[in-house]
PDB file of N, CA and C in Angstrom:
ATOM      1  N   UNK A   1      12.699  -8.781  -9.740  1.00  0.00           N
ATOM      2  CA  UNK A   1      12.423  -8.608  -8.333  1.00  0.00           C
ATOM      3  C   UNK A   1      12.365  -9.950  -7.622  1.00  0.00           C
ATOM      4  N   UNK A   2      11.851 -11.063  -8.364  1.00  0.00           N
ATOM      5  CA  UNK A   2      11.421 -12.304  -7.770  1.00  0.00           C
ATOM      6  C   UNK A   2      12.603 -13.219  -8.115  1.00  0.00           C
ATOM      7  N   UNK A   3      13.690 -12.850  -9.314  1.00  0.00           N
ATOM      8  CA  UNK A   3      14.056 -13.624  -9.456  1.00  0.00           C
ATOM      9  C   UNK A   3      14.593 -14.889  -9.081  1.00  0.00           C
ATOM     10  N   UNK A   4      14.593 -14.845  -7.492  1.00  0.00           N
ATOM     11  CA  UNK A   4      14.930 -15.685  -6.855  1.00  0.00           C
ATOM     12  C   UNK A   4      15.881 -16.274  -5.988  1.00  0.00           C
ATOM     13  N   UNK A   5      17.110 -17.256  -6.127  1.00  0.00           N
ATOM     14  CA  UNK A   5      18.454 -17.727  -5.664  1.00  0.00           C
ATOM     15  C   UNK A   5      19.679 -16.995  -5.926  1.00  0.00           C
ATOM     16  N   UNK A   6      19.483 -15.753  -6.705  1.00  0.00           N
ATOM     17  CA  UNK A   6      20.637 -14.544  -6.286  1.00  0.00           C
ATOM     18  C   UNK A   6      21.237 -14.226  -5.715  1.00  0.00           C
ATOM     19  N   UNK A   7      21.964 -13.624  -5.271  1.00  0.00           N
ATOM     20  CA  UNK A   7      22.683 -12.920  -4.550  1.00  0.00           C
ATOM     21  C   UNK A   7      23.184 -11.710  -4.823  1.00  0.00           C
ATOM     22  N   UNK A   8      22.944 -10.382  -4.048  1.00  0.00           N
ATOM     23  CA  UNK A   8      23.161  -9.303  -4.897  1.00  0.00           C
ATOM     24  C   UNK A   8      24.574  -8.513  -3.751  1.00  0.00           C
ATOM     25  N   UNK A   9      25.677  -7.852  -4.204  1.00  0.00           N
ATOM     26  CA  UNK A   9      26.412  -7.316  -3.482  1.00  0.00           C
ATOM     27  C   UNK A   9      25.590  -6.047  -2.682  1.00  0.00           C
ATOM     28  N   UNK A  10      25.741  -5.577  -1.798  1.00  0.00           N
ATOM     29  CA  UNK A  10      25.574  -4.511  -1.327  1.00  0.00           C
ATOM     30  C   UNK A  10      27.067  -3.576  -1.189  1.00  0.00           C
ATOM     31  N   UNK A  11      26.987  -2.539  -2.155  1.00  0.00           N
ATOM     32  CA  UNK A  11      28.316  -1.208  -1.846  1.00  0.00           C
ATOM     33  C   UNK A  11      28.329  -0.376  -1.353  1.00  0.00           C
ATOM     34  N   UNK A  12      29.130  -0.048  -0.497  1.00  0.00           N
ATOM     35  CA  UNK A  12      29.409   1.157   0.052  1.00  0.00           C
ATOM     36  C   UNK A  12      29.950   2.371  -0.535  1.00  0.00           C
ATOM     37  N   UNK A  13      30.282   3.041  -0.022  1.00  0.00           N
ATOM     38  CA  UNK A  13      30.732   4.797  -0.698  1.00  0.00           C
ATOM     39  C   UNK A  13      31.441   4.602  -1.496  1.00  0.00           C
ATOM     40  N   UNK A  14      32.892   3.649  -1.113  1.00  0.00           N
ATOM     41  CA  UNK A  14      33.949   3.968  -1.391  1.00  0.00           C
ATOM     42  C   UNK A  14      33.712   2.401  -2.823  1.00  0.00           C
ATOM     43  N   UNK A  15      32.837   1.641  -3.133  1.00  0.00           N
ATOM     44  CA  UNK A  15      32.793   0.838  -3.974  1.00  0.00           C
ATOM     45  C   UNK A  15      33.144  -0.582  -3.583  1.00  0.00           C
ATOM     46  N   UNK A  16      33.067  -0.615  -2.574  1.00  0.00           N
ATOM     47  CA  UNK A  16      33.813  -2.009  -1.865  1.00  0.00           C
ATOM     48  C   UNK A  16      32.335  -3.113  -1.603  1.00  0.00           C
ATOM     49  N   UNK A  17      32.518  -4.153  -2.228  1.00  0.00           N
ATOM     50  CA  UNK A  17      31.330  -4.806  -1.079  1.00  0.00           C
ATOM     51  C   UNK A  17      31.685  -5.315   0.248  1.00  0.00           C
ATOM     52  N   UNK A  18      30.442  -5.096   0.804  1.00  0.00           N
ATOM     53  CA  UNK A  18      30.743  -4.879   2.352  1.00  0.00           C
ATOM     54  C   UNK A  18      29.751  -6.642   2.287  1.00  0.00           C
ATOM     55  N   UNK A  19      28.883  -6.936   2.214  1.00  0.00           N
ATOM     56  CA  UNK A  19      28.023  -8.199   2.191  1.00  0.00           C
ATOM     57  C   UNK A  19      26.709  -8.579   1.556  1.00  0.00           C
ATOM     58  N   UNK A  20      26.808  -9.774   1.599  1.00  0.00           N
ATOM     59  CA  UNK A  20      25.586 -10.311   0.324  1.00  0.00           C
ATOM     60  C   UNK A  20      24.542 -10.031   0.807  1.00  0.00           C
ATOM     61  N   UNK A  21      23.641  -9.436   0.028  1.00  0.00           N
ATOM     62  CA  UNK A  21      22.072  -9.394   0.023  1.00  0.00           C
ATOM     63  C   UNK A  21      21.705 -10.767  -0.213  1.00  0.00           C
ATOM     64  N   UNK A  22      20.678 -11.523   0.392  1.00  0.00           N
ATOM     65  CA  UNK A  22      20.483 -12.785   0.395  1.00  0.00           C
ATOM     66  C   UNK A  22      19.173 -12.432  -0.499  1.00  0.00           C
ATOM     67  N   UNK A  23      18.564 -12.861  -1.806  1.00  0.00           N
ATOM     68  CA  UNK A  23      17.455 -12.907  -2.712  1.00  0.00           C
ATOM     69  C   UNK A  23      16.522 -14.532  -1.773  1.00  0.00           C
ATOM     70  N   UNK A  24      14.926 -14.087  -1.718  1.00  0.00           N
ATOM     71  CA  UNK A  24      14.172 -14.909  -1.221  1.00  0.00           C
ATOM     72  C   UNK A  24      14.284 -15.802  -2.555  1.00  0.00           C
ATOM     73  N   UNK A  25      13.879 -17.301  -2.416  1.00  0.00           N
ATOM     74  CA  UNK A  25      13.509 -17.977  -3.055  1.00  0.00           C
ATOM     75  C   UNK A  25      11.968 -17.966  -3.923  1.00  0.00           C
ATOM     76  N   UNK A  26      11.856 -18.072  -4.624  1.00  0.00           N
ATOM     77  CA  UNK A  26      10.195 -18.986  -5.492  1.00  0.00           C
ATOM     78  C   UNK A  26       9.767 -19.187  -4.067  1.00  0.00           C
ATOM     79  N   UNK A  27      10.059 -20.544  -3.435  1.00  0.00           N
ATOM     80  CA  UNK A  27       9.250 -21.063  -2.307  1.00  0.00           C
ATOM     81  C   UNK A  27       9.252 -19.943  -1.364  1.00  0.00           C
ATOM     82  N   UNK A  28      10.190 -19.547  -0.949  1.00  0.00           N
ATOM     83  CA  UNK A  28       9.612 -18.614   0.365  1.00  0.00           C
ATOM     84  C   UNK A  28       8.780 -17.673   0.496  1.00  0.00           C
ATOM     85  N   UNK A  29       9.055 -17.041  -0.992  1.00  0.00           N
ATOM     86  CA  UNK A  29       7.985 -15.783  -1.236  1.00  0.00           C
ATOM     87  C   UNK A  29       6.795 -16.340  -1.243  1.00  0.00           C
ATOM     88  N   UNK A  30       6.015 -17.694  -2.022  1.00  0.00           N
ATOM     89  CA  UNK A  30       5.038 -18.016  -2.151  1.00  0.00           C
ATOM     90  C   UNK A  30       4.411 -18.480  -1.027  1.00  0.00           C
ATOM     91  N   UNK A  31       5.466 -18.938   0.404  1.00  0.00           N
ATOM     92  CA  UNK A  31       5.200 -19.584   1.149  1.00  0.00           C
ATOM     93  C   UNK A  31       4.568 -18.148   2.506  1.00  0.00           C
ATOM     94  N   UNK A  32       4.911 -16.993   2.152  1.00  0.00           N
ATOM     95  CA  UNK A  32       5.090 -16.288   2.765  1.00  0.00           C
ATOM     96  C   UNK A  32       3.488 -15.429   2.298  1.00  0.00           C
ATOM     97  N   UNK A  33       3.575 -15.660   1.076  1.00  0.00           N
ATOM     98  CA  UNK A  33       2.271 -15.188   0.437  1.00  0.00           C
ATOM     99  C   UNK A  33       1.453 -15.457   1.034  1.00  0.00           C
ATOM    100  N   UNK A  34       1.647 -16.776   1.070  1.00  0.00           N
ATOM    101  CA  UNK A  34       0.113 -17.556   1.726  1.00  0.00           C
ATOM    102  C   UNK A  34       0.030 -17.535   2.858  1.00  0.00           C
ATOM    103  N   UNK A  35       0.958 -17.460   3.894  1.00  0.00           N
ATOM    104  CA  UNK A  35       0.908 -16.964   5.184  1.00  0.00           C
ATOM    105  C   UNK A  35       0.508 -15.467   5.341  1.00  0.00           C
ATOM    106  N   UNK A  36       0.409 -14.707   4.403  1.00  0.00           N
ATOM    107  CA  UNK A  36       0.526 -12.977   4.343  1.00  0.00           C
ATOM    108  C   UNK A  36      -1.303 -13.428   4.459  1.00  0.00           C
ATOM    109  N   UNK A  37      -1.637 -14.005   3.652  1.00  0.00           N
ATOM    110  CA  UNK A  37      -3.478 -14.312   2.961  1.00  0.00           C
ATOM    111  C   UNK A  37      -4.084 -14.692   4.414  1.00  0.00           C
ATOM    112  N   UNK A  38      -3.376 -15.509   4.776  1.00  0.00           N
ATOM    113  CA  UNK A  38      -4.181 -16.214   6.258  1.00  0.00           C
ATOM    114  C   UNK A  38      -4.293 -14.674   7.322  1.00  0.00           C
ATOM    115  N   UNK A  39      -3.288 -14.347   7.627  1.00  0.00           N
ATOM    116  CA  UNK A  39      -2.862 -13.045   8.188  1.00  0.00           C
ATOM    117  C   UNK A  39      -2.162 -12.385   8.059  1.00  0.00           C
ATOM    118  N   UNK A  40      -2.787 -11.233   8.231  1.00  0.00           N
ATOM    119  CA  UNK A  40      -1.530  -9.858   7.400  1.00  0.00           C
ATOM    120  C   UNK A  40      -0.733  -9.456   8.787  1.00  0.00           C
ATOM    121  N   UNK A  41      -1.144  -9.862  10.196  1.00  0.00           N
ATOM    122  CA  UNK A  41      -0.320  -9.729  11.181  1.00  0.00           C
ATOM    123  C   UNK A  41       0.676 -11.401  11.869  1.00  0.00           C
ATOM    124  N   UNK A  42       1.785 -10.763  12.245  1.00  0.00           N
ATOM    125  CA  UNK A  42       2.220 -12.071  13.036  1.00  0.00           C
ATOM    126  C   UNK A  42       2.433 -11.791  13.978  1.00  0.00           C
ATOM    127  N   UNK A  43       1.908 -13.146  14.624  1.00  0.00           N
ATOM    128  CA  UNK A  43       2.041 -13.265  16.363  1.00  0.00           C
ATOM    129  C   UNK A  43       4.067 -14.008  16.298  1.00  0.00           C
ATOM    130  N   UNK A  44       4.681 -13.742  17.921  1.00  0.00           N
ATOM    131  CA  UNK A  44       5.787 -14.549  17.888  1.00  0.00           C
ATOM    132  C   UNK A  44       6.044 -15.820  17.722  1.00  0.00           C
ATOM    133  N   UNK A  45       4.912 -16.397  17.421  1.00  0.00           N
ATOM    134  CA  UNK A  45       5.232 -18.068  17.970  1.00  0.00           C
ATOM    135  C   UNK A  45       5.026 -18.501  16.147  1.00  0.00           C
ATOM    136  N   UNK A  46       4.314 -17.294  15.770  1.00  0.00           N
ATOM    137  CA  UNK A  46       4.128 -17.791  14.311  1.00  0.00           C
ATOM    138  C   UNK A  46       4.974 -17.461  13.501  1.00  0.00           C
ATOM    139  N   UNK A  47       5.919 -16.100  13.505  1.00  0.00           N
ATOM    140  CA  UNK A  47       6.901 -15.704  13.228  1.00  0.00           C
ATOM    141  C   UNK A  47       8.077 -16.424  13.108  1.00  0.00           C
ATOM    142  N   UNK A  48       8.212 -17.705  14.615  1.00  0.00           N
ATOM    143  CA  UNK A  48       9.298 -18.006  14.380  1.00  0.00           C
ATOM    144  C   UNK A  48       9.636 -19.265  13.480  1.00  0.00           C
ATOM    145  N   UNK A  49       7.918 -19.794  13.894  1.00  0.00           N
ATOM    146  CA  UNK A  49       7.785 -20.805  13.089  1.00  0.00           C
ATOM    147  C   UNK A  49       8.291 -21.118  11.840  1.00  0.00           C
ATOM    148  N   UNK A  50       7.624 -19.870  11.408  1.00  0.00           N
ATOM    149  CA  UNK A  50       7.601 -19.712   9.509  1.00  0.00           C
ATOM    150  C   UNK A  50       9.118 -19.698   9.462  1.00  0.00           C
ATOM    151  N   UNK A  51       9.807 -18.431  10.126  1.00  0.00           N
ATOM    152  CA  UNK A  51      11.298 -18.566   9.872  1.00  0.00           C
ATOM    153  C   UNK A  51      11.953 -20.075  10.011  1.00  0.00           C
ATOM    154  N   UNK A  52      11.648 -20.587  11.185  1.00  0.00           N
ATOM    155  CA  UNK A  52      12.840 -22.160  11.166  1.00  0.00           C
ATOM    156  C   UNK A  52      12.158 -23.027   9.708  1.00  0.00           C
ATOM    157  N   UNK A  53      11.157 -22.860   9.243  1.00  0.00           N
ATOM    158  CA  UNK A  53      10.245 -23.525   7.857  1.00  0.00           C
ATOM    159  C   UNK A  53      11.022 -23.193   6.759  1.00  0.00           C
ATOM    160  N   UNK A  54      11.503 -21.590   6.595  1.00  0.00           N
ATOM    161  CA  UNK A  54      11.745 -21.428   5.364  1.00  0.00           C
ATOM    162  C   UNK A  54      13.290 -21.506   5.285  1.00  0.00           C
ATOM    163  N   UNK A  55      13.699 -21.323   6.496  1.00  0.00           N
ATOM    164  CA  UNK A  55      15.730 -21.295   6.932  1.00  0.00           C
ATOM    165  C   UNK A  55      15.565 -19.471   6.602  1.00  0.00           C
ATOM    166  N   UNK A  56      14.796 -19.256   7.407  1.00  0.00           N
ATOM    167  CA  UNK A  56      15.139 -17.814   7.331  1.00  0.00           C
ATOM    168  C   UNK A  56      15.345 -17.034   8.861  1.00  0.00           C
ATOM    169  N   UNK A  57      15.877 -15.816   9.262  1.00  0.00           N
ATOM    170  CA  UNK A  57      15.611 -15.243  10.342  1.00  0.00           C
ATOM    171  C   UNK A  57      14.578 -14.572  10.764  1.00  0.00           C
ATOM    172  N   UNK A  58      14.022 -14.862  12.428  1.00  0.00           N
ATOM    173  CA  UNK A  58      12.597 -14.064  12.611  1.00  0.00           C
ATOM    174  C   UNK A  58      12.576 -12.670  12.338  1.00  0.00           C
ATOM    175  N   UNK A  59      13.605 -11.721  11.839  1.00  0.00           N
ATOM    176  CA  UNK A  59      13.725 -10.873  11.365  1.00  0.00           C
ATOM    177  C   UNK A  59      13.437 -10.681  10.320  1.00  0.00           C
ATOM    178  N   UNK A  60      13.680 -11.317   9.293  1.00  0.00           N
ATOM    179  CA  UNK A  60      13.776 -11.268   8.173  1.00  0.00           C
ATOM    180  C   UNK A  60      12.067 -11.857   7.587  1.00  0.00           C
ATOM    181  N   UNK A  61      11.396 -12.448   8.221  1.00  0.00           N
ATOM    182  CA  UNK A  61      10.174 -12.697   8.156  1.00  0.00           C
ATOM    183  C   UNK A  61       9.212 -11.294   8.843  1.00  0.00           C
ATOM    184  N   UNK A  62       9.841 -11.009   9.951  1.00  0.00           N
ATOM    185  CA  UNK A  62       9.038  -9.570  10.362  1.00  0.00           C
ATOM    186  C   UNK A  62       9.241  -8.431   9.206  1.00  0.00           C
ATOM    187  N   UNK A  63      10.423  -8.417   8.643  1.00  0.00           N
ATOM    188  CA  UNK A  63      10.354  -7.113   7.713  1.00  0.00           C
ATOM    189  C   UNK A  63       9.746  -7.393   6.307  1.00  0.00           C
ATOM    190  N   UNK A  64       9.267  -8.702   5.795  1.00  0.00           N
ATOM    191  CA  UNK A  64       9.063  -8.998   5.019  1.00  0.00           C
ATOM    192  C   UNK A  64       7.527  -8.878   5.115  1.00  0.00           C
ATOM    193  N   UNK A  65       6.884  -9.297   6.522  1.00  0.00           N
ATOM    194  CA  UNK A  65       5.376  -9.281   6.740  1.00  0.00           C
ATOM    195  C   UNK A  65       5.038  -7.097   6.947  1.00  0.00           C
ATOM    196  N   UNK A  66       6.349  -6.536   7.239  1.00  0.00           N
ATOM    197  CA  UNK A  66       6.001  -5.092   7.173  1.00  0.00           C
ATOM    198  C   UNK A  66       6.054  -4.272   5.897  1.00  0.00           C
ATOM    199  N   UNK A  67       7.104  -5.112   4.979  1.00  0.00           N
ATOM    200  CA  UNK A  67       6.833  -4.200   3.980  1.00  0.00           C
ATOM    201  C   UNK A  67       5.566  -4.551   2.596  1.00  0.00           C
ATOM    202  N   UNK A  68       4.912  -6.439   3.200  1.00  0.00           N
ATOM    203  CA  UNK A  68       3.974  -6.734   2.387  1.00  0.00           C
ATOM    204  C   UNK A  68       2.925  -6.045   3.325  1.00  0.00           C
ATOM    205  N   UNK A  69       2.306  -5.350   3.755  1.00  0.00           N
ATOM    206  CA  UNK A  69       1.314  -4.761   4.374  1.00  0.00           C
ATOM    207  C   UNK A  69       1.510  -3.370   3.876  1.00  0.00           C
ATOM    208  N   UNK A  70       2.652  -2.594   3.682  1.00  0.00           N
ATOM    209  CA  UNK A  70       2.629  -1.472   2.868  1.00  0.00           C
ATOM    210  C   UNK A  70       2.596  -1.731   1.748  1.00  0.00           C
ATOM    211  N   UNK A  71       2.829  -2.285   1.262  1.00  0.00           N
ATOM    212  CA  UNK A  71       2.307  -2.456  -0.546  1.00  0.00           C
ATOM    213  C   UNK A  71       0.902  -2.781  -0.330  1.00  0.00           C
ATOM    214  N   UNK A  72       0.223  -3.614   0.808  1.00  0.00           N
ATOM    215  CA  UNK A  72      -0.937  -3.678   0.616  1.00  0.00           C
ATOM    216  C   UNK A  72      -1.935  -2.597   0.922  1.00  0.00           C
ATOM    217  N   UNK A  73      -1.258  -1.609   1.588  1.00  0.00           N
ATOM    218  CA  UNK A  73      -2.049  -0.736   2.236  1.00  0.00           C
ATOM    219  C   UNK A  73      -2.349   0.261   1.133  1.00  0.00           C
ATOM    220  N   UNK A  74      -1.332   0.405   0.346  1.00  0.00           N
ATOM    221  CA  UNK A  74      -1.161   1.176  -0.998  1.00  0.00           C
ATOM    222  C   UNK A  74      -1.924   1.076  -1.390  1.00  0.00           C
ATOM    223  N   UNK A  75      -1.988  -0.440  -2.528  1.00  0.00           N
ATOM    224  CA  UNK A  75      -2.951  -0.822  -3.350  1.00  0.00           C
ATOM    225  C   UNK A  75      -4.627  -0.517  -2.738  1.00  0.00           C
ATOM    226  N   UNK A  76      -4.787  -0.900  -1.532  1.00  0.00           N
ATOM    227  CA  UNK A  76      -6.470  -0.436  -1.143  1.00  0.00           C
ATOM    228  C   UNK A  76      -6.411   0.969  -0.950  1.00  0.00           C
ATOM    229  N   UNK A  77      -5.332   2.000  -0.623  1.00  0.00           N
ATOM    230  CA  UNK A  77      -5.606   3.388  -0.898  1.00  0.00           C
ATOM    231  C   UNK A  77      -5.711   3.709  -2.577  1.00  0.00           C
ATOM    232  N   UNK A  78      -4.942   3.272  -3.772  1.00  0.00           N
ATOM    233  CA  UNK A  78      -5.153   3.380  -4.709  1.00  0.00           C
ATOM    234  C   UNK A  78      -6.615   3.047  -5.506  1.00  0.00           C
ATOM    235  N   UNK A  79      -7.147   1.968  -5.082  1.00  0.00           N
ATOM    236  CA  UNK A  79      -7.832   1.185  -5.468  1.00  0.00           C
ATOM    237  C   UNK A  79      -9.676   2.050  -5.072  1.00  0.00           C
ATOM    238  N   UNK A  80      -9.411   2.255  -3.806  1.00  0.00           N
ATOM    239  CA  UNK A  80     -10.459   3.416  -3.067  1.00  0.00           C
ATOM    240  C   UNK A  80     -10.397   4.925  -3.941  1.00  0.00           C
ATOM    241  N   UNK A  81      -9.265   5.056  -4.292  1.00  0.00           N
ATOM    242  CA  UNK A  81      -9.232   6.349  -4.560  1.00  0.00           C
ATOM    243  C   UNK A  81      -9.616   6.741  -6.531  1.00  0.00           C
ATOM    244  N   UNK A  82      -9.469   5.360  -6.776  1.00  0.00           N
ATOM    245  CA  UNK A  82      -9.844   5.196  -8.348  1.00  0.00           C
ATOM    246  C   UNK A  82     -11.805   4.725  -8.231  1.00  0.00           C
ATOM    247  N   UNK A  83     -12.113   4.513  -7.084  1.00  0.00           N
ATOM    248  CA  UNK A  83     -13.589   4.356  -7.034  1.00  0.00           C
ATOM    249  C   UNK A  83     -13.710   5.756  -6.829  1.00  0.00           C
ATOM    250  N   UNK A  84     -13.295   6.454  -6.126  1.00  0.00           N
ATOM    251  CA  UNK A  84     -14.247   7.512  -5.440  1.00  0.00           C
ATOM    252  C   UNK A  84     -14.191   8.515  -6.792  1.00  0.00           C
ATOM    253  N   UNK A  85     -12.863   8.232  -7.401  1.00  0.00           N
ATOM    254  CA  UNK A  85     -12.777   9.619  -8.801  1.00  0.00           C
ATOM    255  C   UNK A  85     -13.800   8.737  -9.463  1.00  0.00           C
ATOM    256  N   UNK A  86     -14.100   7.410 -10.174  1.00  0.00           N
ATOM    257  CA  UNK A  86     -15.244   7.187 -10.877  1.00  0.00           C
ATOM    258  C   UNK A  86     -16.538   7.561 -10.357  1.00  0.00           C
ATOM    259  N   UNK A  87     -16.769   7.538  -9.805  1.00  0.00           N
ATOM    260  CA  UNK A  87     -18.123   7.705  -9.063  1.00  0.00           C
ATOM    261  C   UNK A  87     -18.382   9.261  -9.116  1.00  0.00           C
ATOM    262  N   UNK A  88     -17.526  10.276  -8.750  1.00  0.00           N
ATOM    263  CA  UNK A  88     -17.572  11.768  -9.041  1.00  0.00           C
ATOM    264  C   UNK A  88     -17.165  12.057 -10.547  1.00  0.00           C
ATOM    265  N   UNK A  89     -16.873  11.416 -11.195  1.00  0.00           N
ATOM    266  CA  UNK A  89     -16.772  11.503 -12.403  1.00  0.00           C
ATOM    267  C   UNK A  89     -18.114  11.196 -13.284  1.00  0.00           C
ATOM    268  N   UNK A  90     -18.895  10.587 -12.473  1.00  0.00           N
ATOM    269  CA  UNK A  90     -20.207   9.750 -13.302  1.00  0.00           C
ATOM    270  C   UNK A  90     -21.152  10.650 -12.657  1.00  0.00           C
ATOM    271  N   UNK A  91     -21.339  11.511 -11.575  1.00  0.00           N
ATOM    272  CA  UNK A  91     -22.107  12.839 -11.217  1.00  0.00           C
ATOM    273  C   UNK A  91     -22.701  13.516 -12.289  1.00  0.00           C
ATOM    274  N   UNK A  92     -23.581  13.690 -12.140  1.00  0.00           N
ATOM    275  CA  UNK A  92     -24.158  15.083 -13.072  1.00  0.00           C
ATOM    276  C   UNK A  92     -23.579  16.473 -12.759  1.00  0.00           C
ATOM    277  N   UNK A  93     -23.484  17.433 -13.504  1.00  0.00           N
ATOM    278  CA  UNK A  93     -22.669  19.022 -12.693  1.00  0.00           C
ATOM    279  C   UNK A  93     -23.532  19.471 -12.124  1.00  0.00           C
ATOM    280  N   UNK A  94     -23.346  19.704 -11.019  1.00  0.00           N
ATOM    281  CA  UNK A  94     -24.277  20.523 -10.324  1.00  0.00           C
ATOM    282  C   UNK A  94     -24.135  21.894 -10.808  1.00  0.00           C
ATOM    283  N   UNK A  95     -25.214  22.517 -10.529  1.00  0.00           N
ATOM    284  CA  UNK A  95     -25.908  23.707 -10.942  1.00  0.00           C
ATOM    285  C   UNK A  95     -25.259  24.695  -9.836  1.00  0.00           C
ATOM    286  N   UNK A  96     -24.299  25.566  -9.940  1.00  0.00           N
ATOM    287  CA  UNK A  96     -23.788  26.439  -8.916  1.00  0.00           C
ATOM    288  C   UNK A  96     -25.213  27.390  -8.011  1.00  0.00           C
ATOM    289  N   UNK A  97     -25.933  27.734  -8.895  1.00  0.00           N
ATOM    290  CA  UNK A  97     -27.006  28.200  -8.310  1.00  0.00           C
ATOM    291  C   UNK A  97     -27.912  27.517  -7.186  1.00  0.00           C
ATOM    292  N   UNK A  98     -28.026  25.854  -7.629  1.00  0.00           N
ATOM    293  CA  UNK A  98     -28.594  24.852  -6.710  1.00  0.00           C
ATOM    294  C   UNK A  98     -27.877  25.768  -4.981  1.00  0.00           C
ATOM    295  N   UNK A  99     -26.202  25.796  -5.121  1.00  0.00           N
ATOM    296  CA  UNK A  99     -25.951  25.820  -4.454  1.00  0.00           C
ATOM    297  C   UNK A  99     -25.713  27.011  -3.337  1.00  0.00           C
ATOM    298  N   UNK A 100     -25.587  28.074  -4.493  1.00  0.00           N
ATOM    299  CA  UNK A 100     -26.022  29.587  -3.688  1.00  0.00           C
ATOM    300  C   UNK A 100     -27.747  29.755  -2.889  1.00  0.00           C
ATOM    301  N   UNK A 101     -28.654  29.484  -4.059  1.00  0.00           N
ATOM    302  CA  UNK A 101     -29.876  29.351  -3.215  1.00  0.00           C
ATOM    303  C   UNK A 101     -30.680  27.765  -2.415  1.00  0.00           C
ATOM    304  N   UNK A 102     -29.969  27.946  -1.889  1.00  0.00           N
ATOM    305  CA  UNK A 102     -30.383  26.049  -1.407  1.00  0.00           C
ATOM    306  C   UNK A 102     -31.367  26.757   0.058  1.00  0.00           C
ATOM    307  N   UNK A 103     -32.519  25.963   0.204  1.00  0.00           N
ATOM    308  CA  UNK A 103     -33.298  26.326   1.079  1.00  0.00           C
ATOM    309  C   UNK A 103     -32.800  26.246   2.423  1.00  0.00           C
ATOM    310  N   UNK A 104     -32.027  24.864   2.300  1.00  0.00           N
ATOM    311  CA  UNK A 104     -32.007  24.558   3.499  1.00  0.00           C
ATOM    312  C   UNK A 104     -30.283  25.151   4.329  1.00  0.00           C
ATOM    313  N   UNK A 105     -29.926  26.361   3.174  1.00  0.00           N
ATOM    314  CA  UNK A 105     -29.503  27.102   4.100  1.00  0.00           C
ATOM    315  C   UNK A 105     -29.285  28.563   3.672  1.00  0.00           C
ATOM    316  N   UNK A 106     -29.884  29.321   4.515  1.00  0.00           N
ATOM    317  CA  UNK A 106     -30.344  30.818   4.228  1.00  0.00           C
ATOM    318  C   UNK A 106     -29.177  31.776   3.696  1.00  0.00           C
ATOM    319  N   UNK A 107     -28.003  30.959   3.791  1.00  0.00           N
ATOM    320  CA  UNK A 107     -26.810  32.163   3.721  1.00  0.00           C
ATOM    321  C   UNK A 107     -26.497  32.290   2.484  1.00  0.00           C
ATOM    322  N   UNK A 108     -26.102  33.380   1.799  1.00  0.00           N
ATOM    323  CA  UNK A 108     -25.425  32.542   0.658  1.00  0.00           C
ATOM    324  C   UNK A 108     -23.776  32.589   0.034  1.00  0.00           C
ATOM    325  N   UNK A 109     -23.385  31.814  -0.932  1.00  0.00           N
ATOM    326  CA  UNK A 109     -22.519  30.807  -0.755  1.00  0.00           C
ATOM    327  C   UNK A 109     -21.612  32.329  -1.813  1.00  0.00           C
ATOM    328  N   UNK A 110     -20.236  32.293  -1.647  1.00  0.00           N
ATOM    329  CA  UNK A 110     -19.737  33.043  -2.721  1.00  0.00           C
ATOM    330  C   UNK A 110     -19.209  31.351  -3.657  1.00  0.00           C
ATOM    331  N   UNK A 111     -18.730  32.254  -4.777  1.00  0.00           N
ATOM    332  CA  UNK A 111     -18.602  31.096  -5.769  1.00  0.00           C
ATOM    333  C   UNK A 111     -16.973  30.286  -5.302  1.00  0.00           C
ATOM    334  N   UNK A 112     -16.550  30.706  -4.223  1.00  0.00           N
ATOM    335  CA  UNK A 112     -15.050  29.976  -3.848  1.00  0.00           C
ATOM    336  C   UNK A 112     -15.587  29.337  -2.824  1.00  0.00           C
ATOM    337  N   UNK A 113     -16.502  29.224  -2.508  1.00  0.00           N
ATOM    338  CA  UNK A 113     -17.181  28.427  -1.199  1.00  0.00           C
ATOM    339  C   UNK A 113     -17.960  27.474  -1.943  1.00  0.00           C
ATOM    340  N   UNK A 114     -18.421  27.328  -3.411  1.00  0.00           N
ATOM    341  CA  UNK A 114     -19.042  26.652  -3.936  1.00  0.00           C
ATOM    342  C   UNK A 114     -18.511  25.134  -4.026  1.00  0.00           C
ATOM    343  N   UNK A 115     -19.413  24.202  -3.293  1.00  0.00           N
ATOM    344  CA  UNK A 115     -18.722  23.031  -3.349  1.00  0.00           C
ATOM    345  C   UNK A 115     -18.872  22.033  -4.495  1.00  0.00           C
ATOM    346  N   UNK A 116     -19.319  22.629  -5.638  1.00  0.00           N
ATOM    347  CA  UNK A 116     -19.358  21.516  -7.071  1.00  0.00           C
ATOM    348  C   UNK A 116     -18.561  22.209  -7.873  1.00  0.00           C
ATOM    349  N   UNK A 117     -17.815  23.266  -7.419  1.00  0.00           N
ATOM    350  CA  UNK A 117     -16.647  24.096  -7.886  1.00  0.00           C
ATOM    351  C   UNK A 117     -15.146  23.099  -7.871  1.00  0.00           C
ATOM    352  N   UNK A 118     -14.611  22.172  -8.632  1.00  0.00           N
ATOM    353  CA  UNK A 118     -13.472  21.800  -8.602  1.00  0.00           C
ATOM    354  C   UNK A 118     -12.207  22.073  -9.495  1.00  0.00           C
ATOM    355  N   UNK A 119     -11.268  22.492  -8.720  1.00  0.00           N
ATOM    356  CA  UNK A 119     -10.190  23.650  -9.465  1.00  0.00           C
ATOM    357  C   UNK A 119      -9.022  22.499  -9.460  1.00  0.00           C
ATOM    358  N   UNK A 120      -8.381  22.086 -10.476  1.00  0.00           N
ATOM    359  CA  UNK A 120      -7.840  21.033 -10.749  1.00  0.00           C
ATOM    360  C   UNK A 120      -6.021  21.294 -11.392  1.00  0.00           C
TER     361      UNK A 120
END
């Protein structure tokens, strides 16, 4: 993925290359990293900056700062979502009964309304 100073064809239907995929460098990615760390958003003036820095287009720095924010957004939905299963995983079972007669509400519950009921 990182490998680097590549160049990869891009083909069309018919098998023809149509033009080079340009591969980021070592430096740009890292350089881009660390600009990603400072801020995960870019303003224009910083955008263009970074691009004339790395010899890249302000394009090519905008899609690069959009698709490192979806990988990042991922990882903290993944990351949230592996806490919240540990944490309900480390629960005691609740007692279905707790939950049919619970004081603090008079109705009672059928067992598909039961909320320590998880059907997996």
């Amino acid at each position: 993925m990182l490998d680097g100073l590549d160049e990869e064809d891009s083909l069309e239907e018919g098998g023809q290359a149509t033009e080079k995929k340009m591969r980021l460098s070592m430096h740009q990615v890292k350089a881009l990293e660390k600009n990603f760390d400072v801020g995960n958003k870019l303003e224009p003036e910083r955008k263009v900056k970074l691009a004339e820095e790395l010899g890249l287009q302000p394009r090519q720095v905008a899609i690069w700062f959009q698709n490192r924010r979806a990988r990042w957004k991922t990882k903290v939905l993944e990351k949230d979502y592996a806490m919240l299963k540990a944490n309900r995983e480390n629960e005691p079972p609740r007692n279905c009964s707790d939950c049919l007669n619970s004081p603090s509400d008079n109705r009672q519950l059928s067992g598909d309304d039961c909320p320590s009921v998880v059907f997996n």
